[in-house]
C-alpha atoms as a PDB file:
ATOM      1  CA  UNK A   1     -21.977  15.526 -13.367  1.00  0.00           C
ATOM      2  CA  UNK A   2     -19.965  12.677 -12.566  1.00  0.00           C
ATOM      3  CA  UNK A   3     -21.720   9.090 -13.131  1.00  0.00           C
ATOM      4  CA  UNK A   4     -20.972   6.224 -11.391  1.00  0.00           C
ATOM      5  CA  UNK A   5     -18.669   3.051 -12.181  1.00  0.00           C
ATOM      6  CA  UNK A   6     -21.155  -0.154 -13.021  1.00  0.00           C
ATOM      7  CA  UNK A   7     -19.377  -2.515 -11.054  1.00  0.00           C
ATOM      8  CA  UNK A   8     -19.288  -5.777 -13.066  1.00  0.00           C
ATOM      9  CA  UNK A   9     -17.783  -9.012 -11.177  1.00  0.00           C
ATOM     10  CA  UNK A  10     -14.250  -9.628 -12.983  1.00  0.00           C
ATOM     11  CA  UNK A  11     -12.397 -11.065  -9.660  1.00  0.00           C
ATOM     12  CA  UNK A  12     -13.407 -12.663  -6.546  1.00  0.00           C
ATOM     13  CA  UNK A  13     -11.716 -13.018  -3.785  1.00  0.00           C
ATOM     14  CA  UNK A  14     -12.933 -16.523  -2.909  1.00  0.00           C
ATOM     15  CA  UNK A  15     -10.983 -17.842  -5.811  1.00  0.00           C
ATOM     16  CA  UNK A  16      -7.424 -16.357  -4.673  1.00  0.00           C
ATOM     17  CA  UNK A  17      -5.971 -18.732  -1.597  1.00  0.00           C
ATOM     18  CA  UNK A  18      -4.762 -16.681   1.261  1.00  0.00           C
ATOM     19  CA  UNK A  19      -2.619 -18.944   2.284  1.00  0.00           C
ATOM     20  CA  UNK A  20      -0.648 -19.636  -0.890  1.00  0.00           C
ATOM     21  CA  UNK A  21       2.934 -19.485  -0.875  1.00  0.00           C
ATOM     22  CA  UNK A  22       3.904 -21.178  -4.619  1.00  0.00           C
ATOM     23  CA  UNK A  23       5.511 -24.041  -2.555  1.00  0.00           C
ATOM     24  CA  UNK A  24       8.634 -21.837  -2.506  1.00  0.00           C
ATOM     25  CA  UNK A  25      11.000 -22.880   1.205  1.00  0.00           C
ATOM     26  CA  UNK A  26      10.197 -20.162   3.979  1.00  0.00           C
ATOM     27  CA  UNK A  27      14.036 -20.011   5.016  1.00  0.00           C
ATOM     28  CA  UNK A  28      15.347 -19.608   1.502  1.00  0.00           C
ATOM     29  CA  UNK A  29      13.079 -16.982   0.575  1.00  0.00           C
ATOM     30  CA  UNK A  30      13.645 -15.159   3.467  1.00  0.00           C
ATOM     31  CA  UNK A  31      17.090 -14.672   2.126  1.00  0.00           C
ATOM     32  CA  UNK A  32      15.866 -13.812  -1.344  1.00  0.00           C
ATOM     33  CA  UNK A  33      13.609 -10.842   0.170  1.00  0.00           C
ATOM     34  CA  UNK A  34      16.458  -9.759   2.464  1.00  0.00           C
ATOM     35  CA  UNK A  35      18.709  -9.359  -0.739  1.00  0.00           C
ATOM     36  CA  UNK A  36      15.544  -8.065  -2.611  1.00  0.00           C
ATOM     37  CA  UNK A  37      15.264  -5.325   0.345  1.00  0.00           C
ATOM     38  CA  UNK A  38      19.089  -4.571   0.181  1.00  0.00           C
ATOM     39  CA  UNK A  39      18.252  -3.528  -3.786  1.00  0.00           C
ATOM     40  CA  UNK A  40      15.578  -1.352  -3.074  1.00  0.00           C
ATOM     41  CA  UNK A  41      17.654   0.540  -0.397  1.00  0.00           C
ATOM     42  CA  UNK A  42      20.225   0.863  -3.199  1.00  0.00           C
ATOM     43  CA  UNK A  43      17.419   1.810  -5.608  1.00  0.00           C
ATOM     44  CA  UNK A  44      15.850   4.527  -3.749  1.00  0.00           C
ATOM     45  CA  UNK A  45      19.286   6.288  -3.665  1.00  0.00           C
ATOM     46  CA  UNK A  46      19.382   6.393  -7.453  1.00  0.00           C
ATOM     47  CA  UNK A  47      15.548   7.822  -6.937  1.00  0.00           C
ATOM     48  CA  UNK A  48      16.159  10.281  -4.782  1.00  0.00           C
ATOM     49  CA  UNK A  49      19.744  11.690  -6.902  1.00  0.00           C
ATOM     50  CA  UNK A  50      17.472  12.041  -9.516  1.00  0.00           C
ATOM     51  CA  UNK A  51      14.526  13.872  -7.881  1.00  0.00           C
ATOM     52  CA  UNK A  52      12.002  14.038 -10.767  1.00  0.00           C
ATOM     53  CA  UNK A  53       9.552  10.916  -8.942  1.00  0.00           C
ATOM     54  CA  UNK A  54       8.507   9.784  -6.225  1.00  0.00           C
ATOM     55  CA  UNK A  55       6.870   6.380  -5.362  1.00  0.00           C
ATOM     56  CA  UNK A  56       3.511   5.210  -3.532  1.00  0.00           C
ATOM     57  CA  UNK A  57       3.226   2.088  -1.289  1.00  0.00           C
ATOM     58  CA  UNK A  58      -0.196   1.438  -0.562  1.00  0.00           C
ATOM     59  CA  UNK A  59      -1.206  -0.951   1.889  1.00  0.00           C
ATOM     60  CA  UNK A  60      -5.063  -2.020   1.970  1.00  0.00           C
ATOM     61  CA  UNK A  61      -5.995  -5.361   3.883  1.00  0.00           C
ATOM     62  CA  UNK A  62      -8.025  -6.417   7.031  1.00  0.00           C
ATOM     63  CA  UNK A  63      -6.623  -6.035   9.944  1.00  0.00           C
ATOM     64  CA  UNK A  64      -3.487  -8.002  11.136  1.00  0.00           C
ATOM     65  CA  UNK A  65      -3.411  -8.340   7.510  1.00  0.00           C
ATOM     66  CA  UNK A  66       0.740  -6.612   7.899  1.00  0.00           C
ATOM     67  CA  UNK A  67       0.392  -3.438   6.510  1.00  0.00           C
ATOM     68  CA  UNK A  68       3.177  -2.060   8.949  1.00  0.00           C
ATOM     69  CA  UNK A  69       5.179  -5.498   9.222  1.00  0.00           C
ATOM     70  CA  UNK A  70       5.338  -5.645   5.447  1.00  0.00           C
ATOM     71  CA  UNK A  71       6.696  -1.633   5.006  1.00  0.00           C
ATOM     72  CA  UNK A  72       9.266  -2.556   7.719  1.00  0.00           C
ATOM     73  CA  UNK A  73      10.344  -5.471   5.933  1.00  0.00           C
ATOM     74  CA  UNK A  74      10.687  -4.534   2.734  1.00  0.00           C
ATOM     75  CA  UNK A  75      12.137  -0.594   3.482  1.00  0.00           C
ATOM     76  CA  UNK A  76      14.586  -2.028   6.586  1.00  0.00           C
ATOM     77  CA  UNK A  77      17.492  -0.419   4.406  1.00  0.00           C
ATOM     78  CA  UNK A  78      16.170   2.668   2.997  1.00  0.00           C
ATOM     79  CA  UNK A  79      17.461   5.349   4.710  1.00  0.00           C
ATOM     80  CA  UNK A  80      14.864   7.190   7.341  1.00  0.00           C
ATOM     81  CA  UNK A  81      15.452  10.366   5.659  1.00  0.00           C
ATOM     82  CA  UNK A  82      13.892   8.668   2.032  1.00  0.00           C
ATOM     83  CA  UNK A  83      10.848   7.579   3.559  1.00  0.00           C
ATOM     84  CA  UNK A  84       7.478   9.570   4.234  1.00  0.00           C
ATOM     85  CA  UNK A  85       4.869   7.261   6.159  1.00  0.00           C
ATOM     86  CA  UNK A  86       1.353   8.322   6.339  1.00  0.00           C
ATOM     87  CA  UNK A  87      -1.621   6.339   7.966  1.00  0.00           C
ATOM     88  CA  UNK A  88      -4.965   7.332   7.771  1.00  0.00           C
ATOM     89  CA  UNK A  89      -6.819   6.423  10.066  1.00  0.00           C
ATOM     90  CA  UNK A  90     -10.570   8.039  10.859  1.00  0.00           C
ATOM     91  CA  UNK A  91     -10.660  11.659   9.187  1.00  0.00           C
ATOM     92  CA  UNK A  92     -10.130  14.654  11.843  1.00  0.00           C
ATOM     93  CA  UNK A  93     -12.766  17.750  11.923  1.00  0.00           C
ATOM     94  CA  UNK A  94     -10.499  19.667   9.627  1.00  0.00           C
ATOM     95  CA  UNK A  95      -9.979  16.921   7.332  1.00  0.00           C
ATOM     96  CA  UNK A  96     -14.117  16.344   6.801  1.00  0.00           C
ATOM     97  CA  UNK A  97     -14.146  19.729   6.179  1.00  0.00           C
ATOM     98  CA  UNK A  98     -12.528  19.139   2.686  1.00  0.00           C
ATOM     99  CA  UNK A  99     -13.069  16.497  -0.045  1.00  0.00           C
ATOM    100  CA  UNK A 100     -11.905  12.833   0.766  1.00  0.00           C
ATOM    101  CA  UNK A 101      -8.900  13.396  -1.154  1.00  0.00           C
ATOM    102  CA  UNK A 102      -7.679  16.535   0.877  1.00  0.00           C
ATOM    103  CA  UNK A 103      -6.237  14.872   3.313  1.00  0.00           C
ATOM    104  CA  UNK A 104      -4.455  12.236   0.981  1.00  0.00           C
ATOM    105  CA  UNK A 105      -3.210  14.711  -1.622  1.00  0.00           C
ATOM    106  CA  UNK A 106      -1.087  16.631   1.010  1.00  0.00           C
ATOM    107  CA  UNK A 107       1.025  13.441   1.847  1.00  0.00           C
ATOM    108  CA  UNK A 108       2.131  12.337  -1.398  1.00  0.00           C
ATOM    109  CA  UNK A 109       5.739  11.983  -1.214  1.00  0.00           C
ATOM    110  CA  UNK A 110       7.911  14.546  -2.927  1.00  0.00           C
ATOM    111  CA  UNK A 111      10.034  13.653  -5.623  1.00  0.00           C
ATOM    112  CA  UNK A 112      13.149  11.331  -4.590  1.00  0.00           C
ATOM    113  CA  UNK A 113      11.136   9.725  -1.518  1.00  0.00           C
ATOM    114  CA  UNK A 114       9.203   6.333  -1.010  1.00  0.00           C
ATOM    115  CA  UNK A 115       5.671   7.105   0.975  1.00  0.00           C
ATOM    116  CA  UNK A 116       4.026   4.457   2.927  1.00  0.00           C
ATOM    117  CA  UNK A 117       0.416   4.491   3.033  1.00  0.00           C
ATOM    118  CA  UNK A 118      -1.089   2.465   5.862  1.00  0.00           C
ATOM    119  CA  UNK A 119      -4.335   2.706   4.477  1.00  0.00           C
ATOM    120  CA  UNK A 120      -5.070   5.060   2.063  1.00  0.00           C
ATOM    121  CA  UNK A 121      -8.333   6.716  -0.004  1.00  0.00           C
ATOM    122  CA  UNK A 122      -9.591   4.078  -0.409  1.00  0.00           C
ATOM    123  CA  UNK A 123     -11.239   3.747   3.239  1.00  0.00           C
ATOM    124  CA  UNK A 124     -13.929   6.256   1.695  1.00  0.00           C
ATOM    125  CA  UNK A 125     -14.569   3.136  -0.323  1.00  0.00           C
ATOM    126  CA  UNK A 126     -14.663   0.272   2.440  1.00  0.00           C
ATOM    127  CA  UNK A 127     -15.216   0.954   5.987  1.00  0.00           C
ATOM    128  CA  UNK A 128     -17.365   4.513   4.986  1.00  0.00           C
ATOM    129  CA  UNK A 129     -19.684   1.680   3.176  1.00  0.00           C
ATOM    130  CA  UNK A 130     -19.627  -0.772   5.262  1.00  0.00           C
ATOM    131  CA  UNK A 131     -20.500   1.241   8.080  1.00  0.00           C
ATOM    132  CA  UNK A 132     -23.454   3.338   6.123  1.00  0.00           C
ATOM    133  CA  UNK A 133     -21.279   6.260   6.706  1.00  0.00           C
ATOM    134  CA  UNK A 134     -22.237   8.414   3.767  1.00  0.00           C
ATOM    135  CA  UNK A 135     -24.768   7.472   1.482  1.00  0.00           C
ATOM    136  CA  UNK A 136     -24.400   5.049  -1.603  1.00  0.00           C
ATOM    137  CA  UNK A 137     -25.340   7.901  -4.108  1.00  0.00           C
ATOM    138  CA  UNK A 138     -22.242   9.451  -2.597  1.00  0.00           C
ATOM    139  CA  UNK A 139     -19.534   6.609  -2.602  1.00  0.00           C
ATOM    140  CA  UNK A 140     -20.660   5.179  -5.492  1.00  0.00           C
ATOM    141  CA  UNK A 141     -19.367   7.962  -7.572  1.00  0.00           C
ATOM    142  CA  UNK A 142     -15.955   7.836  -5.460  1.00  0.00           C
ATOM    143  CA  UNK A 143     -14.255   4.556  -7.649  1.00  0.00           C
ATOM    144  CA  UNK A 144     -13.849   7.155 -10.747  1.00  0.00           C
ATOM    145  CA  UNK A 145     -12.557  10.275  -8.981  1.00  0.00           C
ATOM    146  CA  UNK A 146     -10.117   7.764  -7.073  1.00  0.00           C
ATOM    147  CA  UNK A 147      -9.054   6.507 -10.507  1.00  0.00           C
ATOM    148  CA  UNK A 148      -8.964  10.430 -12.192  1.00  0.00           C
ATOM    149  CA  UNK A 149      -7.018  11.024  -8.968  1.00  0.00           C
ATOM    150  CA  UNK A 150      -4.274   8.049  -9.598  1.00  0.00           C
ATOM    151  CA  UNK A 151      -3.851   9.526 -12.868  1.00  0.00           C
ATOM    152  CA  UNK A 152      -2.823  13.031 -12.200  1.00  0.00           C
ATOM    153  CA  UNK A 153       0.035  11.318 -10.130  1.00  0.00           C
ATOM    154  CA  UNK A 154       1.327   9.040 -12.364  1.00  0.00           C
ATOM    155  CA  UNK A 155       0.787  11.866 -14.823  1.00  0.00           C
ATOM    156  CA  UNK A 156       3.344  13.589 -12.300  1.00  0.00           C
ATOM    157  CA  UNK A 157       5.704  10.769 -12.337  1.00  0.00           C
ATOM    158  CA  UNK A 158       4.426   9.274  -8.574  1.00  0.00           C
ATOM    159  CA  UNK A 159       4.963   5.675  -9.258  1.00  0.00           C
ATOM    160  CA  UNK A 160       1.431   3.715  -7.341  1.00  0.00           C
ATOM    161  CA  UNK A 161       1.813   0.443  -6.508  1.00  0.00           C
ATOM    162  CA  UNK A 162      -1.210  -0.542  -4.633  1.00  0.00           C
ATOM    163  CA  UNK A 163      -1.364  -3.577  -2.109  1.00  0.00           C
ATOM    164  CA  UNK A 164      -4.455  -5.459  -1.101  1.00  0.00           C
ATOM    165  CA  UNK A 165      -2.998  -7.817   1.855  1.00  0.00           C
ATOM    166  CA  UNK A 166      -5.372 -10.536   1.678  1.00  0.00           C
ATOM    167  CA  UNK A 167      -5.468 -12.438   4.890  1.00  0.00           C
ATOM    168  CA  UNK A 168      -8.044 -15.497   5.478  1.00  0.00           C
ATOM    169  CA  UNK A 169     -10.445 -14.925   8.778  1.00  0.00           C
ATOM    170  CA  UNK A 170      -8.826 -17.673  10.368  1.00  0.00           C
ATOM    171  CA  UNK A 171      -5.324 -16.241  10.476  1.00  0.00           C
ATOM    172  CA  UNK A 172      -7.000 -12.691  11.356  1.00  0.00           C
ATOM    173  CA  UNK A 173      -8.323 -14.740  14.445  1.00  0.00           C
ATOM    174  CA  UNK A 174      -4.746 -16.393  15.039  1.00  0.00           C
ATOM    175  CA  UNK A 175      -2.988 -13.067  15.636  1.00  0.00           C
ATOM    176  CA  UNK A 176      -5.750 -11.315  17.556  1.00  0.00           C
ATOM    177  CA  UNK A 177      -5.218 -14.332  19.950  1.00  0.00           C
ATOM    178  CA  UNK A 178      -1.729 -13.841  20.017  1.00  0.00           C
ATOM    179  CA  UNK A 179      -2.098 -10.415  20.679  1.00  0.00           C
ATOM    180  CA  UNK A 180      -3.851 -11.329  23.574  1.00  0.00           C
ATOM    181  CA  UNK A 181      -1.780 -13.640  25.167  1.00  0.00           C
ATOM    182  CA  UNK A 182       1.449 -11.770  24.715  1.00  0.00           C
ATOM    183  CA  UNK A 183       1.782  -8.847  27.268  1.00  0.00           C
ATOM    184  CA  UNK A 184       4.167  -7.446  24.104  1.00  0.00           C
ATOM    185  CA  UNK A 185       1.442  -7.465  22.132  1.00  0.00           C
ATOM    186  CA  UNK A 186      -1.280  -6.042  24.055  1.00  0.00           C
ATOM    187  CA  UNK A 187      -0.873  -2.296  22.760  1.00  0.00           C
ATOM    188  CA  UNK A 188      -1.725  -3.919  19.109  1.00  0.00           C
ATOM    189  CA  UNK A 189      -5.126  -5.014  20.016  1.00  0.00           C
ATOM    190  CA  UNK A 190      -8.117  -2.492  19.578  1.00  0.00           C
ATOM    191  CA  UNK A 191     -11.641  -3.647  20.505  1.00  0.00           C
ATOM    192  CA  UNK A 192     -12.685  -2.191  17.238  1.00  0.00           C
ATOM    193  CA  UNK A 193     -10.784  -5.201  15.687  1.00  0.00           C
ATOM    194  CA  UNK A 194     -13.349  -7.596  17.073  1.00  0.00           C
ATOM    195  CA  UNK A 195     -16.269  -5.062  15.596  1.00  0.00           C
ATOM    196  CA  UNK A 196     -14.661  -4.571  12.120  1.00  0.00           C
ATOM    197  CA  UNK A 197     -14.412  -8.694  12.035  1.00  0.00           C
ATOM    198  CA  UNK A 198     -17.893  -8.749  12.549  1.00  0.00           C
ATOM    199  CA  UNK A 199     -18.771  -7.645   8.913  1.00  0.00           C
ATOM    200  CA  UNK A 200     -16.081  -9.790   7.347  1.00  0.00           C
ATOM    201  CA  UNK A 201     -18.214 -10.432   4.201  1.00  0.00           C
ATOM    202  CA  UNK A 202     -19.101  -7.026   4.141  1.00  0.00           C
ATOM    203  CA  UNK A 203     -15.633  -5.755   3.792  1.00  0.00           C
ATOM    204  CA  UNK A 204     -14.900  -8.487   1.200  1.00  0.00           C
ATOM    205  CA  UNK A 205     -17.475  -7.446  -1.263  1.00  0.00           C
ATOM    206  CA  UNK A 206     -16.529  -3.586  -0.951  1.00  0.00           C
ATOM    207  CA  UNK A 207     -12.634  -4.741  -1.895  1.00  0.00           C
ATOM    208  CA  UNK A 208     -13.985  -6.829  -4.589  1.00  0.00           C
ATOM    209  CA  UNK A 209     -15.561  -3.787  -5.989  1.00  0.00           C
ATOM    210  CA  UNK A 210     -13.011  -1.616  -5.025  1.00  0.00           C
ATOM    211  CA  UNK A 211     -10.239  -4.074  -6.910  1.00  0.00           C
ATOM    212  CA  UNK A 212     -12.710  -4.233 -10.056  1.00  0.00           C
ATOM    213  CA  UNK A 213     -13.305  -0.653 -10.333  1.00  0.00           C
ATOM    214  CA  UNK A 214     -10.089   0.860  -9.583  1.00  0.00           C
ATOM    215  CA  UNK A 215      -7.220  -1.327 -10.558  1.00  0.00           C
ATOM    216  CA  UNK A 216      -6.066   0.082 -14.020  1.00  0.00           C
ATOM    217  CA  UNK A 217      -3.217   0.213 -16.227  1.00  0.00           C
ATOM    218  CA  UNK A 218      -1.351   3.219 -14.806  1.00  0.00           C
ATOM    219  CA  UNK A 219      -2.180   2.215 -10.927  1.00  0.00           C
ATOM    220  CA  UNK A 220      -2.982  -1.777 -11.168  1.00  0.00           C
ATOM    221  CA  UNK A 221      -3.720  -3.243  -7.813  1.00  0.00           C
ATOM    222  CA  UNK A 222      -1.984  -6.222  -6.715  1.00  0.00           C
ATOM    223  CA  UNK A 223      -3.437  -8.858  -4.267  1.00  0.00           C
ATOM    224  CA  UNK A 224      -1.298 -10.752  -1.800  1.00  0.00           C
ATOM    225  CA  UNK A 225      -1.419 -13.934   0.034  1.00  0.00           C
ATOM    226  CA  UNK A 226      -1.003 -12.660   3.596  1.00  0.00           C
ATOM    227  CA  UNK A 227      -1.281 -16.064   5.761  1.00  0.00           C
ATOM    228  CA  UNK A 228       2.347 -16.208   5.482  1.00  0.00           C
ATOM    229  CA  UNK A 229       4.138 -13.029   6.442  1.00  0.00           C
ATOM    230  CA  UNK A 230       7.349 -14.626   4.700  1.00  0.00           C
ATOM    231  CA  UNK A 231       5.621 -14.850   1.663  1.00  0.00           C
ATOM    232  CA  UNK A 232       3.830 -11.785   1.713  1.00  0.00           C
ATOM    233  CA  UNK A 233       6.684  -9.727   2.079  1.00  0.00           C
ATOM    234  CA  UNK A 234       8.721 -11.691  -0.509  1.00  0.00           C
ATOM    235  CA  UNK A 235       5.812 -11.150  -2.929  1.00  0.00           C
ATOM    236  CA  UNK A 236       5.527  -6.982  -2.260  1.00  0.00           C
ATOM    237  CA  UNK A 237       9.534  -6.429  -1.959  1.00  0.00           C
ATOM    238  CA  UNK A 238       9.753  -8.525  -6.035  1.00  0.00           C
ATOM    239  CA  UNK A 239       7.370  -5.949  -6.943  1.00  0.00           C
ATOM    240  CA  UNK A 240       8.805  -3.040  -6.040  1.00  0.00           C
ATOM    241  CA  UNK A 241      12.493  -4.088  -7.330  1.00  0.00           C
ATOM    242  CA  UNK A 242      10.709  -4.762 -10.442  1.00  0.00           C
ATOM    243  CA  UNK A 243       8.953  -1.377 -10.550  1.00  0.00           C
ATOM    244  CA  UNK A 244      11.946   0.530  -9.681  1.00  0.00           C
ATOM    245  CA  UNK A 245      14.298  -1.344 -12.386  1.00  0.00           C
ATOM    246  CA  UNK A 246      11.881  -0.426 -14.952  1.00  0.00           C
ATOM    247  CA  UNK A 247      12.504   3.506 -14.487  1.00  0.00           C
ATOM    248  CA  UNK A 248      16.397   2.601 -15.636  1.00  0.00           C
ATOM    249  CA  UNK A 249      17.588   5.412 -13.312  1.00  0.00           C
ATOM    250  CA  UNK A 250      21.774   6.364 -13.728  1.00  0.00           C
ATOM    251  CA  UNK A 251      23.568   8.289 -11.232  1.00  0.00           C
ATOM    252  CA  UNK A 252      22.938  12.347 -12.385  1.00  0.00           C
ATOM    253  CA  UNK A 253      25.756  13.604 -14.319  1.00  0.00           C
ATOM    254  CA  UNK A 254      27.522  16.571 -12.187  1.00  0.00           C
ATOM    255  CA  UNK A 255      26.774  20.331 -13.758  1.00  0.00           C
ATOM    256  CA  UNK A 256      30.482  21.376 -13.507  1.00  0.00           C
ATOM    257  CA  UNK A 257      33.468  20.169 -14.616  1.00  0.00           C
ATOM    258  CA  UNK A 258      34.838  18.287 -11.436  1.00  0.00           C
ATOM    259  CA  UNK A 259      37.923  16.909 -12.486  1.00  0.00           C
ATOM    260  CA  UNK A 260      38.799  21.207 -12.448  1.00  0.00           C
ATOM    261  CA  UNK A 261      37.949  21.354  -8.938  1.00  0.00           C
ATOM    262  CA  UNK A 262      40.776  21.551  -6.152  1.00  0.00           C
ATOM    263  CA  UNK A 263      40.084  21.359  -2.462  1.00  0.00           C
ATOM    264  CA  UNK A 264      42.648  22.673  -0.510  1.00  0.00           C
END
């Protein structure tokens, strides 16, 4: 049978600012993650002529944390047709029919795509503890099959790059105003915002532990200053270009002999 993680304090979230932005000029690094975003559109062609992986971007954070703003910023040009976008939100009949991983497992990109994951498995994790949804006994043991489960992809050649959005409660209240007070706006807000808010330190203590027990080697997770959108995308769209560059894709050599080949 298998035994649960000890969780054993290595980072708190306390310690990282939200608000950070490395003193860096909002303007100019706009223009860096525009020409950042322009490489990964380039990039994903390569990934997708070669066909042999695929690539996870997983999006965890509180919300108005950005998890769609930042996807739409950083994919604005990657073709539609190279992107697979999946957000879980609360499970379906079907889907608690099956193990928590069911309904994840079925959207992992296929090989030459980018997925999106707005949210992810890790809910089972976060708001199924916070909320006393299943019992400890039960998520407890969930940190190691998430991790055995982020190893059979990269096993597989799906590249994981896991976000945690980390937004401070004061900018969380900013843009729940503002979603107020813009009739734009007013299909973003959700009364369940204002309940999920409510257990703020709740929520931080079950990403602490899910950051400590499940951010290894092959799937490390990677936690982002989210007061400034401008920063927070410039910080996810570096880390893709870097994680792409490091597969050193080429162009697929052609199976036949084209320079033989006449079109008349």
């Amino acid at each position: 049978m298998a035994q649960p993680i000890k969780i054993t304090s290595k980072i708190r979230l306390r310690d990282f600012d939200p608000g950070y932005d490395a003193g860096l000029d909002k303007e100019k690094t706009r223009e860096k993650t525009t020409a950042l975003a322009q490489q990964i559109g380039e990039l994903q062609q390569l990934l997708y002529a070669d066909r042999n992986r695929s690539l996870i971007l997983l999006f965890q954070g509180m919300d108005t944390s950005g998890k769609d703003g930042a996807s739409k910023r950083v994919l604005e040009f990657v073709t539609p047709a190279g992107v697979e976008t999946a957000n879980f939100k609360a499970p379906t009949s079907e889907e608690l029919a099956h193990d928590f991983l069911w309904r994840i497992h079925k959207r992992v990109p296929r090989y030459g795509n980018i997925g999106v994951f707005n949210r992810s498995q890790y809910e089972d994790v976060l708001v199924v503890r916070v909320l006393n949804l299943v019992p400890k006994s039960v998520w407890q043991l969930r940190y190691g099959q998430i991790n055995a489960f982020e190893k059979i992809l990269t096993d597989n050649n799906v590249i994981v790059l896991k976000f945690f959005l980390h937004i401070s409660k004061e900018e969380q209240a900013k843009r729940l105003r503002a979603r107020l007070e813009d009739p734009t706006k007013h299909w973003k807000f959700d009364i369940n915002d204002l309940k999920m808010r409510a257990y703020w330190k709740q929520f931080q203590q079950a990403y602490e532990d899910a950051l400590n027990c499940c951010s290894t080697p092959y799937a490390p997770w990677h936690v982002v200053p989210a007061d400034h959108k401008w920063f927070r995308d410039y910080v996810i769209a570096t880390t893709v270009v870097d994680a792409l560059k490091k597969l050193h894709m080429a162009w697929p050599k052609p199976k036949l002999d084209l320079s033989k080949i006449r079109i008349k």
